[in-house]
C-alpha atoms as a PDB file:
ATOM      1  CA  UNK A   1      -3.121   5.451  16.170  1.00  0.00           C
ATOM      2  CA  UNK A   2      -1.251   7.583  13.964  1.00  0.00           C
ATOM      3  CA  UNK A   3       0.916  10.774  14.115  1.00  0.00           C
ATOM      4  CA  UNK A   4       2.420  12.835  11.298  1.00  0.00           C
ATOM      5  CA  UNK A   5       4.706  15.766  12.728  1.00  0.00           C
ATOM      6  CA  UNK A   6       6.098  18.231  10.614  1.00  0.00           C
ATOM      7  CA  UNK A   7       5.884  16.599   7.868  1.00  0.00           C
ATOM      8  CA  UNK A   8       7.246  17.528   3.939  1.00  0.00           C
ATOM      9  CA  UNK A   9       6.993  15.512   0.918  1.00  0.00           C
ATOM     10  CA  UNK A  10       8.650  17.048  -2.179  1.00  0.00           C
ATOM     11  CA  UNK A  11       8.643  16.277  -5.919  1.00  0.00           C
ATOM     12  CA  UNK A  12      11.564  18.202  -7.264  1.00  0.00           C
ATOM     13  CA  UNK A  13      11.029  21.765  -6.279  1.00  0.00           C
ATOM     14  CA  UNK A  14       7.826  21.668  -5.469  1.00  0.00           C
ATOM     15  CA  UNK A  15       6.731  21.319  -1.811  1.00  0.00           C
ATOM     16  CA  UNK A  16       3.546  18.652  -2.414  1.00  0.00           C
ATOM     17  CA  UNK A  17       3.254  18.531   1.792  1.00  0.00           C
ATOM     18  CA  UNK A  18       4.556  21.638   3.791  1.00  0.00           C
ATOM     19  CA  UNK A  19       5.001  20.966   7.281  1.00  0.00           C
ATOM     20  CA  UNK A  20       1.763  19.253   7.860  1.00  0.00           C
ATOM     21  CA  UNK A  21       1.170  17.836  11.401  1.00  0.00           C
ATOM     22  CA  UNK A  22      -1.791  15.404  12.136  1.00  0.00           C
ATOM     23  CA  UNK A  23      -3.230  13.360  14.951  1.00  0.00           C
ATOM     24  CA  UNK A  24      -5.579  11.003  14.245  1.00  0.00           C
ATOM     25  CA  UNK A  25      -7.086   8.666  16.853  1.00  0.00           C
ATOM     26  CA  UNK A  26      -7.810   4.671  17.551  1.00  0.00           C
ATOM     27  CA  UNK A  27     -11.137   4.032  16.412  1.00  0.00           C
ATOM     28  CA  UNK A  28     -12.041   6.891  14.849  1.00  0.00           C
ATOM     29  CA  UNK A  29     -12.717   8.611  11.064  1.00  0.00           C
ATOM     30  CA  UNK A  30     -10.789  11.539  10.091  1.00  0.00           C
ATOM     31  CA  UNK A  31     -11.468  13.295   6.821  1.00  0.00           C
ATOM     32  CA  UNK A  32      -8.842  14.670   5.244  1.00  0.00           C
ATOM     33  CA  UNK A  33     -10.758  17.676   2.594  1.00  0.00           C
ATOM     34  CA  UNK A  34      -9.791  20.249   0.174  1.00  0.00           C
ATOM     35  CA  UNK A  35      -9.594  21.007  -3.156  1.00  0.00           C
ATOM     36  CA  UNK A  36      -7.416  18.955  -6.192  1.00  0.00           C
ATOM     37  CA  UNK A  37      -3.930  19.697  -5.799  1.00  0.00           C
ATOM     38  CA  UNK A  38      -3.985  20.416  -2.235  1.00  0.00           C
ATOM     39  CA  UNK A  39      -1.633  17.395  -0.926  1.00  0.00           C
ATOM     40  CA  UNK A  40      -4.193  14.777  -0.129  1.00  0.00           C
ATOM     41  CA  UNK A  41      -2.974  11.852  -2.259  1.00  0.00           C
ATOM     42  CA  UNK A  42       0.678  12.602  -1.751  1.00  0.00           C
ATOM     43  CA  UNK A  43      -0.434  12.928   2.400  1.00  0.00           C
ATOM     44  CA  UNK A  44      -1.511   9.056   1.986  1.00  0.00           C
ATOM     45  CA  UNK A  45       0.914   8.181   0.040  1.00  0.00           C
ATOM     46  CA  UNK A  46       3.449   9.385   2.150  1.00  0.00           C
ATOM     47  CA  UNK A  47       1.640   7.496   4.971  1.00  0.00           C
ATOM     48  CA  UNK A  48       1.859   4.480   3.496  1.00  0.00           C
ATOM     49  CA  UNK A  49       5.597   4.449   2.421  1.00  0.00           C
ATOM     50  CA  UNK A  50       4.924   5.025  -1.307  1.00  0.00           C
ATOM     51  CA  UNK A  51       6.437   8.462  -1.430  1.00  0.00           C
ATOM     52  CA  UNK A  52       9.333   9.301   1.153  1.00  0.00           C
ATOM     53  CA  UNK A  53       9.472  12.599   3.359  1.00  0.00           C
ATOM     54  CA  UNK A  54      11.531  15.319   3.125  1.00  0.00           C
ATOM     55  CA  UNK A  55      11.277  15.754   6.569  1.00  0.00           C
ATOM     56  CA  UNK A  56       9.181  14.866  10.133  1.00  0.00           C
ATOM     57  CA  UNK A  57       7.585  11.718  11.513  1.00  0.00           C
ATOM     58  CA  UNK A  58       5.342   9.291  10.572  1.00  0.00           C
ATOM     59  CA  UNK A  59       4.475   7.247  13.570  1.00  0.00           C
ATOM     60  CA  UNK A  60       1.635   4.412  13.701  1.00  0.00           C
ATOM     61  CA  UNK A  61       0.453   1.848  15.789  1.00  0.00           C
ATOM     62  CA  UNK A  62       2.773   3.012  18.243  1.00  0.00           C
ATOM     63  CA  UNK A  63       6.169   2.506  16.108  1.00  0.00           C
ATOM     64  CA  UNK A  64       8.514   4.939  14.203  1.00  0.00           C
ATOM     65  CA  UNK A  65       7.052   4.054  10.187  1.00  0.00           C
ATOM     66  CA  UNK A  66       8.654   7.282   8.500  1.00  0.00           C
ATOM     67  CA  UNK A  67      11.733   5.355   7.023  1.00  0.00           C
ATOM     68  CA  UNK A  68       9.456   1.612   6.908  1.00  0.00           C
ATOM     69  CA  UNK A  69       9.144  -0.087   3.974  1.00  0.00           C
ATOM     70  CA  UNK A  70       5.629  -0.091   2.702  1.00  0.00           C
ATOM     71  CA  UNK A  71       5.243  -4.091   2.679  1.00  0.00           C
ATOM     72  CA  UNK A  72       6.421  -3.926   6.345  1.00  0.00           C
ATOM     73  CA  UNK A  73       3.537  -1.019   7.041  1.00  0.00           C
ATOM     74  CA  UNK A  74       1.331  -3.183   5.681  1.00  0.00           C
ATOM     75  CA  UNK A  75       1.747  -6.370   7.507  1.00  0.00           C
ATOM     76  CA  UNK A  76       1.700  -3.862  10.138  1.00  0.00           C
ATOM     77  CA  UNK A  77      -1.592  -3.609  10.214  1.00  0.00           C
ATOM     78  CA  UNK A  78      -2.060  -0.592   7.543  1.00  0.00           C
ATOM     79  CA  UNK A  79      -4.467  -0.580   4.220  1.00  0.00           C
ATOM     80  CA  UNK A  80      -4.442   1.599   1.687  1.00  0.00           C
ATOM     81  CA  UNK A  81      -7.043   1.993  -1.662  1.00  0.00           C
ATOM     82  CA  UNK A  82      -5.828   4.324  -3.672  1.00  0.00           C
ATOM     83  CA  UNK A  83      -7.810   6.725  -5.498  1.00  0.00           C
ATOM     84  CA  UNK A  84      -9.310   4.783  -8.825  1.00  0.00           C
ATOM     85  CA  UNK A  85      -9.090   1.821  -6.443  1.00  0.00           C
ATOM     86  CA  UNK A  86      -6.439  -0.321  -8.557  1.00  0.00           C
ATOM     87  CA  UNK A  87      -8.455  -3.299  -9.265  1.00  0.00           C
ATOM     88  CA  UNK A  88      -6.621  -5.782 -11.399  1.00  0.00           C
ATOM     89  CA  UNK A  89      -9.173  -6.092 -14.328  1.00  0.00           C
ATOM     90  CA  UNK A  90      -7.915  -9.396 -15.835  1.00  0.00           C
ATOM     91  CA  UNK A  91      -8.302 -10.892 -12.304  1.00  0.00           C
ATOM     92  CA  UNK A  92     -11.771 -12.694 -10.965  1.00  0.00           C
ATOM     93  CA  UNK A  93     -13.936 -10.947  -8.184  1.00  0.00           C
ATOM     94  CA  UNK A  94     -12.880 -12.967  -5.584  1.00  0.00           C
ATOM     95  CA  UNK A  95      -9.164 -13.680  -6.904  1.00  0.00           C
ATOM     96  CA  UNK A  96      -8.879  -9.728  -6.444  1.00  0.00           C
ATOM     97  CA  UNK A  97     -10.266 -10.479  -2.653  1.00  0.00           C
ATOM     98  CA  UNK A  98      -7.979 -13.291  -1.960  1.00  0.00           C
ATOM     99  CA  UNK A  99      -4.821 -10.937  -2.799  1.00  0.00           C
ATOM    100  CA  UNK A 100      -5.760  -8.357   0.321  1.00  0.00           C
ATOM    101  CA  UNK A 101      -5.194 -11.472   2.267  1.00  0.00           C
ATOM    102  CA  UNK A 102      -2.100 -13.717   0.584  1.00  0.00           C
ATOM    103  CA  UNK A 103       0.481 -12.838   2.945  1.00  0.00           C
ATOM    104  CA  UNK A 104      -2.030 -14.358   5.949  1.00  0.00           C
ATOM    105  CA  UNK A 105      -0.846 -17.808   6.906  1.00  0.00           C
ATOM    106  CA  UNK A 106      -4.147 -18.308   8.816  1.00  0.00           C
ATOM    107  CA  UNK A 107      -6.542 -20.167   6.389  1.00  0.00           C
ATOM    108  CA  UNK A 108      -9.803 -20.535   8.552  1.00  0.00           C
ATOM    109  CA  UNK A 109      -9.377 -16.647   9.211  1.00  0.00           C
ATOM    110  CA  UNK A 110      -8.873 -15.775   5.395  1.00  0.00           C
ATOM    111  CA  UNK A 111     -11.996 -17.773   4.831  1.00  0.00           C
ATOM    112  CA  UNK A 112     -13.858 -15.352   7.137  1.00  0.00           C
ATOM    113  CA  UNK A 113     -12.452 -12.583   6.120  1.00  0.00           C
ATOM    114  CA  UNK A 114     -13.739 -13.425   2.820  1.00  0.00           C
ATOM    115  CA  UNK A 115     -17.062 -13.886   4.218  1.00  0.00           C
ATOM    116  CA  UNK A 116     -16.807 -10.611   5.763  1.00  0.00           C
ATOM    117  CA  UNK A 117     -16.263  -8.941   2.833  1.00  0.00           C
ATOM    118  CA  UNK A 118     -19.350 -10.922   1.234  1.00  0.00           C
ATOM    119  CA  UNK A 119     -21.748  -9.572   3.805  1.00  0.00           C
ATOM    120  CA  UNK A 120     -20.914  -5.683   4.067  1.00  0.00           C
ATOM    121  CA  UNK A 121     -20.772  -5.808  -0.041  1.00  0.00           C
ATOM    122  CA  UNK A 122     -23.568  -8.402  -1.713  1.00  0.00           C
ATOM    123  CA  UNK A 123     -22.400  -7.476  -4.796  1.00  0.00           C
ATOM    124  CA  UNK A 124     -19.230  -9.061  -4.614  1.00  0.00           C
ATOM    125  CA  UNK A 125     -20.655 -12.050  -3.187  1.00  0.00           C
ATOM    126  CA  UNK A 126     -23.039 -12.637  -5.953  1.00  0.00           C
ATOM    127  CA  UNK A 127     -20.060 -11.756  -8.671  1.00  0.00           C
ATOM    128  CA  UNK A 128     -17.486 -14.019  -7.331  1.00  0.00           C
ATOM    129  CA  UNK A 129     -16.452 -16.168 -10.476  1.00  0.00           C
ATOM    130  CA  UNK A 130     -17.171 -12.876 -13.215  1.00  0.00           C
ATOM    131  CA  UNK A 131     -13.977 -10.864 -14.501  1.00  0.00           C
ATOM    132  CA  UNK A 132     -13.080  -7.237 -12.354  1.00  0.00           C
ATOM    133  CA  UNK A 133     -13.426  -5.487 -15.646  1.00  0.00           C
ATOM    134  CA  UNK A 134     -16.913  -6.528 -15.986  1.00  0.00           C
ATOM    135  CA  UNK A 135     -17.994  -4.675 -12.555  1.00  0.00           C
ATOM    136  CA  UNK A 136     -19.392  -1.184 -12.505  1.00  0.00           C
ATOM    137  CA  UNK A 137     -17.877   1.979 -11.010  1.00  0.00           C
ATOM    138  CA  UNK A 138     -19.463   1.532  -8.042  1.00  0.00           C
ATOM    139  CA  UNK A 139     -18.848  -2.358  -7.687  1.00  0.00           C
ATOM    140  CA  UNK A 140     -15.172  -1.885  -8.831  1.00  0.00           C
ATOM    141  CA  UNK A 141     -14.727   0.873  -5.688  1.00  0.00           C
ATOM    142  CA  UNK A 142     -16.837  -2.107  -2.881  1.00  0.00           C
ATOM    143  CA  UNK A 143     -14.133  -4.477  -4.654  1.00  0.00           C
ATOM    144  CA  UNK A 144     -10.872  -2.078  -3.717  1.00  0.00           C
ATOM    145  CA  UNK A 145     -12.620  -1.887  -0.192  1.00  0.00           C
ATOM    146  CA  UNK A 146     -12.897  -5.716   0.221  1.00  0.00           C
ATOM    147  CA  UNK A 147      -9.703  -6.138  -0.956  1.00  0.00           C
ATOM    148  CA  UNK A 148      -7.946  -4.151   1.387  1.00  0.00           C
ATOM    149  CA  UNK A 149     -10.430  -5.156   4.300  1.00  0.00           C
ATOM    150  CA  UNK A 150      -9.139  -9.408   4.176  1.00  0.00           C
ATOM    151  CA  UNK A 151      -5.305  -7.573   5.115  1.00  0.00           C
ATOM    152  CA  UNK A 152      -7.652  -7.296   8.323  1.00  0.00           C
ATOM    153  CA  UNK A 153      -6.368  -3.794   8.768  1.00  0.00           C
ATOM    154  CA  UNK A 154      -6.064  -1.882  12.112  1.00  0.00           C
ATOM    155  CA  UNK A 155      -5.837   1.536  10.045  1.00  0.00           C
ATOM    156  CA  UNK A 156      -7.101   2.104   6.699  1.00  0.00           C
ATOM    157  CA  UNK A 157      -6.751   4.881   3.874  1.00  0.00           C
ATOM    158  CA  UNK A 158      -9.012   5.754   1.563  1.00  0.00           C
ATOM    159  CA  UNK A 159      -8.805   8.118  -1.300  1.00  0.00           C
ATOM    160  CA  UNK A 160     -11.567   9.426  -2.846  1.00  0.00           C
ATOM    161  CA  UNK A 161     -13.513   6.575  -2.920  1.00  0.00           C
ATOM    162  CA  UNK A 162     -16.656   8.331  -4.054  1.00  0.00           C
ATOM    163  CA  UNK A 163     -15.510  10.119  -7.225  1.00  0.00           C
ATOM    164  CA  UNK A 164     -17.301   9.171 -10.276  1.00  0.00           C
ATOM    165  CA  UNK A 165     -19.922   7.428  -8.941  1.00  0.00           C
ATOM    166  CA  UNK A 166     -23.893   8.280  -7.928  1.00  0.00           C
ATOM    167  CA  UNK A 167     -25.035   9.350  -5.278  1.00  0.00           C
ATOM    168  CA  UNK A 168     -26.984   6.439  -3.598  1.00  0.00           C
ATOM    169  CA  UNK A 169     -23.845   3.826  -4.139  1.00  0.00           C
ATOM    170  CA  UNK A 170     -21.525   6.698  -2.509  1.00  0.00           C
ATOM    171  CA  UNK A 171     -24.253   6.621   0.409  1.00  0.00           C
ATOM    172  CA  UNK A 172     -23.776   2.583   0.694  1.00  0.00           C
ATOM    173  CA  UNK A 173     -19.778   3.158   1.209  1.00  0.00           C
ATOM    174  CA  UNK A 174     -20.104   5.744   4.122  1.00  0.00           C
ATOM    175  CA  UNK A 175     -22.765   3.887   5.412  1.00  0.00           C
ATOM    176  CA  UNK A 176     -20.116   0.294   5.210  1.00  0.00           C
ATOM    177  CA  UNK A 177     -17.472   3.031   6.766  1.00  0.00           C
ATOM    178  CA  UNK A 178     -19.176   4.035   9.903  1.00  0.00           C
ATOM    179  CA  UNK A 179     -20.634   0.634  10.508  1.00  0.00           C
ATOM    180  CA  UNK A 180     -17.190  -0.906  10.187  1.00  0.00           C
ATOM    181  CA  UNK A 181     -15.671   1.711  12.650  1.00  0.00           C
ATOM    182  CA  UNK A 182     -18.495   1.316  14.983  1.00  0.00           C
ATOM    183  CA  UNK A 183     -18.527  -2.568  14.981  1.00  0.00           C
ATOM    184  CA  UNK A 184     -14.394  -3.302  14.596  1.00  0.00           C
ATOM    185  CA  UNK A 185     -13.243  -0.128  16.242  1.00  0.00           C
ATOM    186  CA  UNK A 186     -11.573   0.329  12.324  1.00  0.00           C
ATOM    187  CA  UNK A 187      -9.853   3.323  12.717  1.00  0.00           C
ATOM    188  CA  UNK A 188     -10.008   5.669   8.809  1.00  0.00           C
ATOM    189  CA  UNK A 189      -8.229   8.447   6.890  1.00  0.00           C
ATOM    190  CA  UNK A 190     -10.510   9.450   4.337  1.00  0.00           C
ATOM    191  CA  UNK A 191      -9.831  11.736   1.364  1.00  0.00           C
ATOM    192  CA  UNK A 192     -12.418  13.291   0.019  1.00  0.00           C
ATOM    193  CA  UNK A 193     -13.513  16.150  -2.754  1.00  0.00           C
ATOM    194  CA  UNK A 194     -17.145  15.627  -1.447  1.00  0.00           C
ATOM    195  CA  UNK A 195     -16.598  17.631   1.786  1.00  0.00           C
ATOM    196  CA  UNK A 196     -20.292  17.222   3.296  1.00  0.00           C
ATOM    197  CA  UNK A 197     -20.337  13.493   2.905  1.00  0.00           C
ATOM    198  CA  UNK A 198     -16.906  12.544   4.231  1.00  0.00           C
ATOM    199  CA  UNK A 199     -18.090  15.139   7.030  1.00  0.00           C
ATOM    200  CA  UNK A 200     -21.175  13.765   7.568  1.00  0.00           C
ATOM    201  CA  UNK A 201     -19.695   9.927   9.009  1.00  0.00           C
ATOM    202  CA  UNK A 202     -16.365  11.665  10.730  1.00  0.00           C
ATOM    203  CA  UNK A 203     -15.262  12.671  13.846  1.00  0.00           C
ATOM    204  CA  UNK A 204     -13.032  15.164  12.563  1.00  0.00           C
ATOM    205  CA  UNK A 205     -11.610  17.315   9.508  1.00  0.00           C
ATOM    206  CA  UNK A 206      -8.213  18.791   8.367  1.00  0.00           C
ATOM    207  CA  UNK A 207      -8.233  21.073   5.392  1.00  0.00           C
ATOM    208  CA  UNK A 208      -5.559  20.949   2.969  1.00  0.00           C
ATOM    209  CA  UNK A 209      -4.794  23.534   0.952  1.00  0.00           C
ATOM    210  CA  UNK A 210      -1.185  24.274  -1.301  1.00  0.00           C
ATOM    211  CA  UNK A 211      -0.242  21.653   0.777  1.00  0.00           C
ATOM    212  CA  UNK A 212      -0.701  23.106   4.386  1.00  0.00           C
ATOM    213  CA  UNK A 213      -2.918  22.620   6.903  1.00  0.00           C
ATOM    214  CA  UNK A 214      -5.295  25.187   6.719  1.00  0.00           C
ATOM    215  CA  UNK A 215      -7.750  24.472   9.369  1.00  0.00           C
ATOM    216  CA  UNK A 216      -8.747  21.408  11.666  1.00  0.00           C
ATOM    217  CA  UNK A 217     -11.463  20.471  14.177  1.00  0.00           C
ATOM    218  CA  UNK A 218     -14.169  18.303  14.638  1.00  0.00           C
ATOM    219  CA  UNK A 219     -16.818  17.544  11.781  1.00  0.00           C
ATOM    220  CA  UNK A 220     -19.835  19.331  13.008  1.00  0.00           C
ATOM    221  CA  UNK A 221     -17.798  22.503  13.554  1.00  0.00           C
ATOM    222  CA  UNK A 222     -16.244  22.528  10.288  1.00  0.00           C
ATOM    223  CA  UNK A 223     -19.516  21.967   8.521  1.00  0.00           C
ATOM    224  CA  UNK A 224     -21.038  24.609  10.326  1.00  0.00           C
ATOM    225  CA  UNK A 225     -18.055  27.172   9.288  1.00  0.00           C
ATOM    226  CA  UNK A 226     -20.019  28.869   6.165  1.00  0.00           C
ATOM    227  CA  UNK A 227     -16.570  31.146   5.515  1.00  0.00           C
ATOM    228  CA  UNK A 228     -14.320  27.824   5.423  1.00  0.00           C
ATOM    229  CA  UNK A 229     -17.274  25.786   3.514  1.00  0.00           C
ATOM    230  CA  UNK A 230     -16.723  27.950   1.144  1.00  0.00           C
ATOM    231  CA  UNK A 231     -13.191  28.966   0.658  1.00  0.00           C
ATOM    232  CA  UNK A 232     -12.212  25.605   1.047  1.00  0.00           C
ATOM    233  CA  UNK A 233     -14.914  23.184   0.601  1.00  0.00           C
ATOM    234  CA  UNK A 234     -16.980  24.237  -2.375  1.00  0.00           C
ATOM    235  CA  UNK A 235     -20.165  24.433  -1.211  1.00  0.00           C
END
């Protein structure tokens, strides 16, 4: 499903991604750990077309995306929530869901998508006509999820979509993650700070760190790695 090979990002002089290469798989959940500053957001971002490489390849979904456009990604079948989400507070519940699906021409599937969305978050369902910016933390983050789920996306990134909030609302998005994958064959990149609960609903890890890869395998073998957990992982 997707494929980054050799891949730098700079900013300036500094080397934010330093010859990373990645492989993740159709269908599956990678989790993409380490600590702040280690490359994740600029990994997605890159990804996604926000930030251009240096150098190496970007391929997805079978295709060449390094040089892409990101609205072409996109329609592509790629989804990205940023970290904070990006919820446009003066914006309705459900006007922010409608967005994740404006470029579809397909009403009757828009419609479903919506309903979708209503199902795996209740919340949103039951909030439809309030303003974004009267949402919690927690409601705000199932709103950037919904959003980017009516694109109907084939891949989607996700980072850090547990910071700030508790413990049993983080619990409800993994548990929405691994469903999703299970039932849609949704294939995820997930960047997380919270190494044992990304780990816990993926198939495998890579650990960033000063923007190399510093070690990669499958989740149960990088949660049992006490010296990596915690060199890298923080706990």
């Amino acid at each position: 499903m997707l494929e980054i090979d050799a891949v730098t990002t700079t900013y300036g002089a500094v080397r934010a991604l330093d010859e990373v290469t990645i492989g993740v798989d159709e269908g599956s959940i990678t989790a993409v750990l380490g600590a702040n500053g280690a490359g994740k957001t600029t990994l997605l971002r890159t990804i996604s077309g926000l930030v251009r490489p240096r150098s190496g390849r970007i391929t997805a979904f079978g295709r060449d995306i390094t040089r892409t456009p990101t609205d072409e990604i996109a329609r592509g079948g790629l989804a990205h929530v940023p970290e904070g989400g990006g919820v446009i507070t003066e914006l309705t519940v459900e006007e922010n869901l409608r967005l994740g699906a404006l470029w579809r021409r397909d009403r009757a599937d828009r419609a479903a998508a919506l309903r979708e969305v209503h199902e795996l978050f209740p919340p949103l369902a039951e909030r439809g006509d309030r303003a974004a910016s009267t949402l919690s933390g927690g409601e705000r983050q199932m709103l950037a999820i919904g959003r980017a789920l009516m694109s109907r996306p084939r891949l989607l990134l996700l980072d850090e979509p547990s910071l700030g909030l508790a413990p049993l609302v983080t619990e409800r998005i993994m548990h929405v993650l691994r469903d999703l994958r299970s039932r849609t064959g949704l294939t995820v990149v997930l960047v997380e700070q919270n190494a044992r609960s990304a780990l816990s609903i993926s198939d495998r890890g890579f650990v960033l760190a000063l923007g190399r890869v510093v070690a990669s395998d499958d989740a149960g073998t990088l949660l049992a790695d006490d010296q990596l957990r915690h060199a890298y992982l923080g706990f």
